[in-house]
Protein backbone atom coordinates (compact mmCIF):
# COMPACT_ATOMS: atom_id res chain seq x y z
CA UNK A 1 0.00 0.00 0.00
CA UNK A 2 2.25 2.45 0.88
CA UNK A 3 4.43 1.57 -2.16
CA UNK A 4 2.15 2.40 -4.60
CA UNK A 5 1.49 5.75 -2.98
CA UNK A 6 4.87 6.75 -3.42
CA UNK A 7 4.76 5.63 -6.17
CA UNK A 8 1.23 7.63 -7.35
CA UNK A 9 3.47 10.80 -5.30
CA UNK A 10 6.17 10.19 -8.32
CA UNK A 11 3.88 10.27 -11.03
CA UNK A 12 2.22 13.45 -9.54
CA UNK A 13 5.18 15.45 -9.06
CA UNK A 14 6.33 14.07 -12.48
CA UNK A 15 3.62 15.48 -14.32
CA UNK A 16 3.15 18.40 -12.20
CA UNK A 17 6.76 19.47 -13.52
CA UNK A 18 6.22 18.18 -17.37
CA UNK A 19 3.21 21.13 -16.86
CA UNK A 20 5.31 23.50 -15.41
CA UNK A 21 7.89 23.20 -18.21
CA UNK A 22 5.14 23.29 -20.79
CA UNK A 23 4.31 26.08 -19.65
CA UNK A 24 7.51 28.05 -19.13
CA UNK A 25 7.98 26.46 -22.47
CA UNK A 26 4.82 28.35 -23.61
CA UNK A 27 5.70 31.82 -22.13
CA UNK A 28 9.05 31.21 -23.36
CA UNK A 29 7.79 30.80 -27.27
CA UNK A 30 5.28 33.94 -26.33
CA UNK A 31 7.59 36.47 -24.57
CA UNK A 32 10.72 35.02 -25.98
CA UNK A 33 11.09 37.60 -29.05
CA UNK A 34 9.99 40.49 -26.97
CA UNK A 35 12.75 39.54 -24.42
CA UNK A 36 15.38 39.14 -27.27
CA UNK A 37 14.49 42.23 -28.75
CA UNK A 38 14.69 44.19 -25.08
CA UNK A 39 18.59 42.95 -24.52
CA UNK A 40 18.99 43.80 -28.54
CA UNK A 41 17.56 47.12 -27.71
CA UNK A 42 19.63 47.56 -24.41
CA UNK A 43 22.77 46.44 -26.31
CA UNK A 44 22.34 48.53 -29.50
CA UNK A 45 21.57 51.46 -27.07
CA UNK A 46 24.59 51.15 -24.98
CA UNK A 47 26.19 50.78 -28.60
CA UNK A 48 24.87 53.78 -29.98
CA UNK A 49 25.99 55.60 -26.96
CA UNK A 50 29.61 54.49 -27.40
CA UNK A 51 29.65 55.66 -30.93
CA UNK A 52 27.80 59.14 -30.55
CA UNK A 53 30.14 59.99 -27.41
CA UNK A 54 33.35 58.89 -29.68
CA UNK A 55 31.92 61.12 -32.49
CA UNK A 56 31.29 64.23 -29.87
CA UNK A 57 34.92 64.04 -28.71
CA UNK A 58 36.61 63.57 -32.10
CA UNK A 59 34.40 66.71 -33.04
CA UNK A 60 35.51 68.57 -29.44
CA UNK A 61 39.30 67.03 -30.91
CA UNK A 62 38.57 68.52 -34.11
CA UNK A 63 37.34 71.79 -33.52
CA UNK A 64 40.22 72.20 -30.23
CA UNK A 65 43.30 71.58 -33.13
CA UNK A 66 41.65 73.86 -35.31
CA UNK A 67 41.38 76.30 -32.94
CA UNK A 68 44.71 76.01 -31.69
CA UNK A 69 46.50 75.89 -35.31
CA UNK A 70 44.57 79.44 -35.63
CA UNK A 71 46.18 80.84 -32.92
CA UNK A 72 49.94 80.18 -33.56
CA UNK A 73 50.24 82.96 -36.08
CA UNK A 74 52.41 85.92 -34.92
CA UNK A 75 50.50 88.25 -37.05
CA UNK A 76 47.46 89.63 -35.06
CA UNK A 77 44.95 90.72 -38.03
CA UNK A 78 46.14 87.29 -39.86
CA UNK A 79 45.50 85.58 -36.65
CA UNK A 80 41.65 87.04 -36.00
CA UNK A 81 41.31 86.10 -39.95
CA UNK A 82 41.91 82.57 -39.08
CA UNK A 83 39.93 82.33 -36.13
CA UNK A 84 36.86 83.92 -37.44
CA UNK A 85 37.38 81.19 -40.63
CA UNK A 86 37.31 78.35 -38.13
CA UNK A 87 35.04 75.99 -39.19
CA UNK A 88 33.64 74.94 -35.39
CA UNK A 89 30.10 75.01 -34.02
CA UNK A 90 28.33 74.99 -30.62
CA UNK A 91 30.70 76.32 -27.49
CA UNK A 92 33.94 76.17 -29.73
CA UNK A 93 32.32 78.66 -32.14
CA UNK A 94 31.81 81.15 -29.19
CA UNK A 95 35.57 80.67 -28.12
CA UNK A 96 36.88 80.95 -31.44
CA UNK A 97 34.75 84.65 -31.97
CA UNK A 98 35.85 85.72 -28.50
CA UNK A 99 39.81 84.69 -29.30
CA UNK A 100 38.68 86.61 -33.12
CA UNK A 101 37.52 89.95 -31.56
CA UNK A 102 40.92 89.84 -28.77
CA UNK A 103 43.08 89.66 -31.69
CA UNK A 104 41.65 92.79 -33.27
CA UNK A 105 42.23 94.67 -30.20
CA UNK A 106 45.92 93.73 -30.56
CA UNK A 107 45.96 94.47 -33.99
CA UNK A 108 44.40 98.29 -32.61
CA UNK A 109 40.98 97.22 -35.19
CA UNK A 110 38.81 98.16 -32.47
CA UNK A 111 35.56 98.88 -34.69
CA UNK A 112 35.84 94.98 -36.09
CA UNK A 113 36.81 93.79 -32.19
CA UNK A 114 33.27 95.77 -31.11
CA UNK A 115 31.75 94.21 -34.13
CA UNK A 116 32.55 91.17 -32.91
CA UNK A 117 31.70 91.54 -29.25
CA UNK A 118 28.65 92.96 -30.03
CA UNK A 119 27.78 89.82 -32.00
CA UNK A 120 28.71 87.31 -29.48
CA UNK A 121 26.90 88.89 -27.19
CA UNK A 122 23.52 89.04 -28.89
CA UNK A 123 24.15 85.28 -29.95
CA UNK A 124 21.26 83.48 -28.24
CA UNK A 125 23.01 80.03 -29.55
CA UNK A 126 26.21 80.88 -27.53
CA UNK A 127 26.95 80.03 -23.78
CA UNK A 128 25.56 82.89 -21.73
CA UNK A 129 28.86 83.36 -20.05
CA UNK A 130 31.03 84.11 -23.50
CA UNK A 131 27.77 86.43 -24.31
CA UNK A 132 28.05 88.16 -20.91
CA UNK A 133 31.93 88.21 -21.27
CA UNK A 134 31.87 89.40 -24.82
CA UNK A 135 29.50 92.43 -23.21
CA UNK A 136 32.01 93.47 -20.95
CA UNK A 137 34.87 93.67 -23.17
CA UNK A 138 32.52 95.54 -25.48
CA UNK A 139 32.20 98.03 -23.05
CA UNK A 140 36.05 97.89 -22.13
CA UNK A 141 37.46 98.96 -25.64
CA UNK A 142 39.45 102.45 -26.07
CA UNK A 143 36.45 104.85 -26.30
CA UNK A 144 36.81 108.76 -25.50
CA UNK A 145 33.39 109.29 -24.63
CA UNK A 146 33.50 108.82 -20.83
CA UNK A 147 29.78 109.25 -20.11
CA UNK A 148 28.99 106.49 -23.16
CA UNK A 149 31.17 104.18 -21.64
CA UNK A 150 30.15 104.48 -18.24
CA UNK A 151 26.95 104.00 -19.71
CA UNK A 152 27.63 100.68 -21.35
CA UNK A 153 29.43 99.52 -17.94
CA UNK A 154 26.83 100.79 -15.72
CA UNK A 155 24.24 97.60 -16.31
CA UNK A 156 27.47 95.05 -16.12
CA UNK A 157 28.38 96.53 -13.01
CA UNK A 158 25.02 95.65 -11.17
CA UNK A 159 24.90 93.04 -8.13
CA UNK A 160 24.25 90.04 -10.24
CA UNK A 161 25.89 90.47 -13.20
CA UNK A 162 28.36 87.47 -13.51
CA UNK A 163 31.21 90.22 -14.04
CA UNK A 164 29.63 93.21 -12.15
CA UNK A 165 32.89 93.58 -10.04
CA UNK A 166 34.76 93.75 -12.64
CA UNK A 167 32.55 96.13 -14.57
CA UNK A 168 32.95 98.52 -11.41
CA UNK A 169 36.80 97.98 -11.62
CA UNK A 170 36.24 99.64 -15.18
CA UNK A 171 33.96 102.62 -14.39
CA UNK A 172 36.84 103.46 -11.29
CA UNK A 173 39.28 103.22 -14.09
CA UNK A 174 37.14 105.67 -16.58
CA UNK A 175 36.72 107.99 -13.33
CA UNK A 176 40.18 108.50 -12.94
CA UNK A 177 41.54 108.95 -16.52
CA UNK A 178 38.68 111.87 -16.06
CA UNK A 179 40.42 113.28 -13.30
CA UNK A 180 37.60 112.39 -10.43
CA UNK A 181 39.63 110.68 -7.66
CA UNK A 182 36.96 110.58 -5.34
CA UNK A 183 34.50 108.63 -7.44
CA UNK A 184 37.10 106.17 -8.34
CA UNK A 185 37.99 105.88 -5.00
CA UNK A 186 34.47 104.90 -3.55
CA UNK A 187 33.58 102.53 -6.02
CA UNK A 188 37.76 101.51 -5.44
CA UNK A 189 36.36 101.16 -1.70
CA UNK A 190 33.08 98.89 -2.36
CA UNK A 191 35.15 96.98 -4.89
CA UNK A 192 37.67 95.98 -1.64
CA UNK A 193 35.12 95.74 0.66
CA UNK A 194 32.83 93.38 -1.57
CA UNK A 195 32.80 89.28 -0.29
CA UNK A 196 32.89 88.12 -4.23
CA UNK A 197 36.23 89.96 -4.37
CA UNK A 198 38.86 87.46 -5.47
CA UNK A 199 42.08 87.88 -3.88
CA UNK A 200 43.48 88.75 -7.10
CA UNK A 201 40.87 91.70 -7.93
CA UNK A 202 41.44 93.16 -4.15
CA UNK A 203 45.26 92.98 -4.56
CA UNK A 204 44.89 94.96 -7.70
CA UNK A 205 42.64 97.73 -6.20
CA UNK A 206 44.43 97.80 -2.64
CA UNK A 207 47.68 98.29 -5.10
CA UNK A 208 45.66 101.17 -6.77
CA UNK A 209 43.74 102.70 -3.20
CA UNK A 210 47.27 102.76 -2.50
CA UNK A 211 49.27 104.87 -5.57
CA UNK A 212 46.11 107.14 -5.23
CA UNK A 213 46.97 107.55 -1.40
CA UNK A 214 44.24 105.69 0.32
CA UNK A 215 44.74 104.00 3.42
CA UNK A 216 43.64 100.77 3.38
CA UNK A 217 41.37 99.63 6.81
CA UNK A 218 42.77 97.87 9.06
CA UNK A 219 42.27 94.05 9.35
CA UNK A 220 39.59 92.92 11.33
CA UNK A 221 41.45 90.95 14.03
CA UNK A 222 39.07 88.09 15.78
């Protein structure tokens, strides 16, 4: 008796797993493809990914040599020529109009460096800090109309402004080539006294507080 239940347990659990592989079997030939075609997805994807990032950073290569072989001539208008010919797109297009527009300040073309300033700037497709940059070195070229160029530093110089302490650092500047001290001074003052100071910036205008005969406050001690 008790034989042939074990043996009638056999058969059971026998056919109970010939049904379970059937039907992973089944679900197998049913979800199979759809399965295949996930990993084929997941593998082409990660594929894909491979080959667009090596593409992006032969382009960055690309445009990075060109860039550099544009900037080893000694020639300054030959140089701003060959930057402004670069054939580069995206963020290496802004740097290559920004290096452009520097070179035709050394070459002393200043209406073709505020040309090209003034067209970074208004470039919506460039990075907005080679527009802002472009803006401030805009308003920085040679200009002997004091009151236009404070005017075209005054909204750079605003708390803000990714440059406005350096913008302020200009106006001082335009202050004193018109012979007002004391407004160079103050602005010298809030320039020194600003927490975004870098230590370069408030060497530079405790060097000029200084020359103008400024004292410089003392140090807080703790």
């Amino acid at each position: 008796m008790g034989a042939r239940v074990s043996n009638s347990d056999s058969f059971i659990d026998e056919v109970t797993e010939e049904v379970k592989r059937d039907k992973l079997y089944a679900q197998m030939r049913k979800y199979g493809p759809i399965a295949v075609a996930l990993v084929l997805a997941l593998v082409g994807g990660a594929a894909y990914s491979e080959y667009k990032s090596a593409q992006e950073n032969a382009r960055a290569q690309a445009a990075g040599d060109a860039i550099y072989d544009a900037l080893t001539g000694t020639d300054a208008s030959a140089r701003a020529q060959d930057l402004a010919a670069v054939p580069v797109d995206g963020p290496a297009a802004a740097v290559a109009a920004m290096l452009a527009a520097s070179a035709m300040v050394e070459a002393d073309d200043f209406a073709g460096a505020a040309a090209g300033f003034a067209a970074l700037a208004a470039d919506e497709t460039a990075p907005q800090m080679y527009r802002d940059l472009a803006a401030l070195k805009a308003a920085m070229l040679p200009n002997d109309d004091a009151a236009a160029k404070i005017a075209a530093l005054t909204p750079l110089s605003q708390p803000g402004q990714p440059y406005y302490l350096l913008a302020m650092e200009q106006i001082a500047y335009v202050h004193l080539d018109g012979g007002d001290k004391e407004a160079a001074l103050v602005i010298l003052r809030q320039i020194e006294e600003d927490a975004a100071s870098t230590q370069g910036l408030r060497e530079r205008v405790q060097n000029m507080m200084i020359a103008l005969g400024e004292p410089l406050p003392e140090p807080v001690t703790q």
